[in-house]
Protein backbone atom coordinates (compact mmCIF):
# COMPACT_ATOMS: atom_id res chain seq x y z
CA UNK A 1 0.00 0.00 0.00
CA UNK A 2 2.78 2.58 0.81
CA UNK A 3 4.58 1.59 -2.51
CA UNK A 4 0.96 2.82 -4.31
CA UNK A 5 1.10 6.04 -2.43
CA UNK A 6 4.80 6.81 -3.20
CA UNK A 7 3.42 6.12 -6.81
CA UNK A 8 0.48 8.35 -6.46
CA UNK A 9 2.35 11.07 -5.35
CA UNK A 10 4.88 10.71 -8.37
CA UNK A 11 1.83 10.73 -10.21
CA UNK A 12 0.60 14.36 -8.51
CA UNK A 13 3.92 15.51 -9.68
CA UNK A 14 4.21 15.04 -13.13
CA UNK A 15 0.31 15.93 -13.82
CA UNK A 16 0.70 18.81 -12.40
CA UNK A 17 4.00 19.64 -14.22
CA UNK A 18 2.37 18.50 -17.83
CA UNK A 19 -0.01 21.57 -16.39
CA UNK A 20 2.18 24.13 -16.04
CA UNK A 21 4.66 23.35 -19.12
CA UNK A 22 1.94 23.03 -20.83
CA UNK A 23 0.65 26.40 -20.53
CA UNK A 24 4.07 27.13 -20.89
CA UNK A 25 4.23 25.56 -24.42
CA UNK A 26 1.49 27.78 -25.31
CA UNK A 27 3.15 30.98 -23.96
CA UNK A 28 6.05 30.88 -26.08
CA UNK A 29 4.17 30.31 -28.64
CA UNK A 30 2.59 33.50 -28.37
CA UNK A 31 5.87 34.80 -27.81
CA UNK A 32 7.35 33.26 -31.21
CA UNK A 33 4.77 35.55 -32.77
CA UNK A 34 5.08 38.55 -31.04
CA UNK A 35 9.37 38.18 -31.60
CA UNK A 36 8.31 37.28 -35.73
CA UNK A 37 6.02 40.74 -36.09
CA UNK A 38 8.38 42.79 -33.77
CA UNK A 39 11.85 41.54 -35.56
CA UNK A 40 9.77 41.68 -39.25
CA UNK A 41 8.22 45.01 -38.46
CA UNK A 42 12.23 46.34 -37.27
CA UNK A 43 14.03 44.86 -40.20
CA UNK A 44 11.72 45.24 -42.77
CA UNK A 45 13.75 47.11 -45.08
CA UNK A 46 17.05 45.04 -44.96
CA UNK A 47 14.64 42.08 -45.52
CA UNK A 48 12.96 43.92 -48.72
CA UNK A 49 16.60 44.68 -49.95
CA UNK A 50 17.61 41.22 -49.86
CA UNK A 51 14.44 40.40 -52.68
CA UNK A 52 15.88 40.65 -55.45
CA UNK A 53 13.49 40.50 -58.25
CA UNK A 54 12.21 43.07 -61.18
CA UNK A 55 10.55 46.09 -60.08
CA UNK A 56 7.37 45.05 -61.41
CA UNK A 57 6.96 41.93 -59.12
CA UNK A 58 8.71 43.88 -56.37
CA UNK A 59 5.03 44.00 -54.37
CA UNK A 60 4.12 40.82 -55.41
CA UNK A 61 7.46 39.32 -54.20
CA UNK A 62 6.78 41.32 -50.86
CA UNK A 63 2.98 40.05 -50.61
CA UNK A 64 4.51 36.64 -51.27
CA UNK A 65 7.39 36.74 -48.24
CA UNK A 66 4.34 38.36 -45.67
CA UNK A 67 2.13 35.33 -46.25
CA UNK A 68 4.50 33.06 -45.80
CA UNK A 69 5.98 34.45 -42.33
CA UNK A 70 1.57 34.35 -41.71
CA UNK A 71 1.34 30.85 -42.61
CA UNK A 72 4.20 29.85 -40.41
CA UNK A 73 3.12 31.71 -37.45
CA UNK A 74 -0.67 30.45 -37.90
CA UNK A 75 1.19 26.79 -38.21
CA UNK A 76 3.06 27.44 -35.20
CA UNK A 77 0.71 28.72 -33.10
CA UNK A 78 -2.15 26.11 -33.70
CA UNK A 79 0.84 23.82 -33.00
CA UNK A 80 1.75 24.85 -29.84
CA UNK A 81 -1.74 25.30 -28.47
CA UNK A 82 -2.44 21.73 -29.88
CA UNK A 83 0.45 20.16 -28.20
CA UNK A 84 -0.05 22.64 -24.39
CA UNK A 85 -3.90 21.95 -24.40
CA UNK A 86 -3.13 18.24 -24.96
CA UNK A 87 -0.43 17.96 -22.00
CA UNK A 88 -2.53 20.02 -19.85
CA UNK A 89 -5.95 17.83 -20.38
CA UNK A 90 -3.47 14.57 -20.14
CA UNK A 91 -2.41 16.58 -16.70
CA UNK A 92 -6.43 16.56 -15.34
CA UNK A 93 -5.92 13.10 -16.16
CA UNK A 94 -7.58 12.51 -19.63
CA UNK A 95 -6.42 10.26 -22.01
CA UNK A 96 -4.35 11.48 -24.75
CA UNK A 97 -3.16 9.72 -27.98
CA UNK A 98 0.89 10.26 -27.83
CA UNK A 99 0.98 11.71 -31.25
CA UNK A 100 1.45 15.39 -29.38
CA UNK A 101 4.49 14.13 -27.69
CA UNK A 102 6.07 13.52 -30.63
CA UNK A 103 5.31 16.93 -32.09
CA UNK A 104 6.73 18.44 -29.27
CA UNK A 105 9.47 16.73 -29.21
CA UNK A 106 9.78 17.66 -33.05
CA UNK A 107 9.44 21.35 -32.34
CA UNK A 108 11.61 21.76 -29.70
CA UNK A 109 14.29 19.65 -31.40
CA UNK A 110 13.88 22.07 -34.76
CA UNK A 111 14.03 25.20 -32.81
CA UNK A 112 17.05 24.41 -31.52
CA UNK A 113 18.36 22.95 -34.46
CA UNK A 114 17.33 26.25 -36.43
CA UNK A 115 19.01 28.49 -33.69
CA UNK A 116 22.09 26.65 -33.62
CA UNK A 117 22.08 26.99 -37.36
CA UNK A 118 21.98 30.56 -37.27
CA UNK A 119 24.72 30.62 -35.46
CA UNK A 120 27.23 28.72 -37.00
CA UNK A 121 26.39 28.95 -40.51
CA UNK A 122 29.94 28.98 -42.03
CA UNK A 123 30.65 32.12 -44.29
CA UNK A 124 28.31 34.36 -42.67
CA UNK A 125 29.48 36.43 -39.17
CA UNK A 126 26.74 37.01 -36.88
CA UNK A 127 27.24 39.56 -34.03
CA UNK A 128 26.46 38.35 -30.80
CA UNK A 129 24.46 41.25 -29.76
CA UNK A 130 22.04 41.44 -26.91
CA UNK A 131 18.95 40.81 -29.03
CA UNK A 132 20.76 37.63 -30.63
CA UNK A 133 21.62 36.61 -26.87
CA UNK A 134 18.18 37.31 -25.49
CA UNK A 135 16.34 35.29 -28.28
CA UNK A 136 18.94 32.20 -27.61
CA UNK A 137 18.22 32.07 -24.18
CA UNK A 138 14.43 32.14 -24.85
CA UNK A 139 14.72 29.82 -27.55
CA UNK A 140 16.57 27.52 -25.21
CA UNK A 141 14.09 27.83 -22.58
CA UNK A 142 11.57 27.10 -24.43
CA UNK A 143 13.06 23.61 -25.78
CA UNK A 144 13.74 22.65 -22.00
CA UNK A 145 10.44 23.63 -21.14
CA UNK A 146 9.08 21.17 -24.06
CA UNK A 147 11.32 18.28 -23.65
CA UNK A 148 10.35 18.67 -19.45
CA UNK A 149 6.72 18.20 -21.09
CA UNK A 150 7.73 15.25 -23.16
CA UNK A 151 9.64 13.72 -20.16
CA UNK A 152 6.68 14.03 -17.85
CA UNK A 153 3.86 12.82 -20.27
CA UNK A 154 5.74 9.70 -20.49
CA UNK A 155 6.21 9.41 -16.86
CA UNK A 156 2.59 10.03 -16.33
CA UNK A 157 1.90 7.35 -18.57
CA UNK A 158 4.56 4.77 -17.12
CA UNK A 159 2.79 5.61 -13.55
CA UNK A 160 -0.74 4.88 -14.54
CA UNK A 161 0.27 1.49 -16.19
CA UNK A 162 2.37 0.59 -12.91
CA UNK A 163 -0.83 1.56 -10.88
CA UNK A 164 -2.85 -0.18 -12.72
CA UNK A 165 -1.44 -3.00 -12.88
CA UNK A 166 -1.09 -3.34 -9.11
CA UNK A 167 -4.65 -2.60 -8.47
């Protein structure tokens, strides 16, 4: 009986961690929108010198690059709140198919894959300025704080088969 408790409490634990990282999940992915408008909206010039295209499909080019920075934040965003309102109903203790684990898993992996990439990209020099070092550390926070989410979601599950099994 005390080994069920012990489990139990384990159990507490990690629900209510898949509750809080998942809301967490869903705030940085409000935040990966507001950085994408703010950084889009400050650089918007260097970023329409870089298209290079004729002057007659200069707007067109421009409409083009705005709807797809849309379509990846709309992506992202449905992502994320897919993936934190699944770990926080899995948290209340609902069932869950484990297809938003892996997601999350995916998009923490790519984010830090992409930021890394940035980064090192050979031939190009990046200064390490305070806005680059700002967005690493929330970029990196934001992967621990999804991989914490995968890691618990699987412990929740491995504690309701042991409990169920001994009951």
């Amino acid at each position: 009986m005390q080994e069920n408790d012990a489990l139990q409490i384990q159990l507490r634990k990690n629900q209510d961690t898949l509750k809080i990282v998942g809301l967490g999940v869903m705030v940085f992915g409000v935040w990966s929108i507001v950085k994408t408008i703010l950084y889009t909206t400050a650089q918007w010039n260097s970023i329409t010198e870089e298209i290079t295209v004729p002057e007659a499909n200069e707007t067109l080019a421009k409409m083009v690059y705005l709807f797809m920075i849309a379509v990846t934040m709309v992506v992202e965003i449905l992502g994320r709140l897919y993936i934190g309102r699944s770990a926080i109903a899995e948290g209340r203790g609902e069932r869950r198919r484990p297809g938003y684990i892996a997601v999350a898993f995916l998009i923490a992996f790519l984010g830090l894959a992409l930021t890394a990439s940035a980064i090192v990209i050979p031939g190009i020099h990046i200064e390490l300025n305070l806005d680059l070092l700002a967005s690493l550390f929330v970029e990196i926070t934001s992967a621990v704080i999804t991989f914490e989410m995968c890691w618990s979601a699987v412990r929740v599950r491995k504690l309701r088969r042991q409990l169920a099994e001994r009951e």
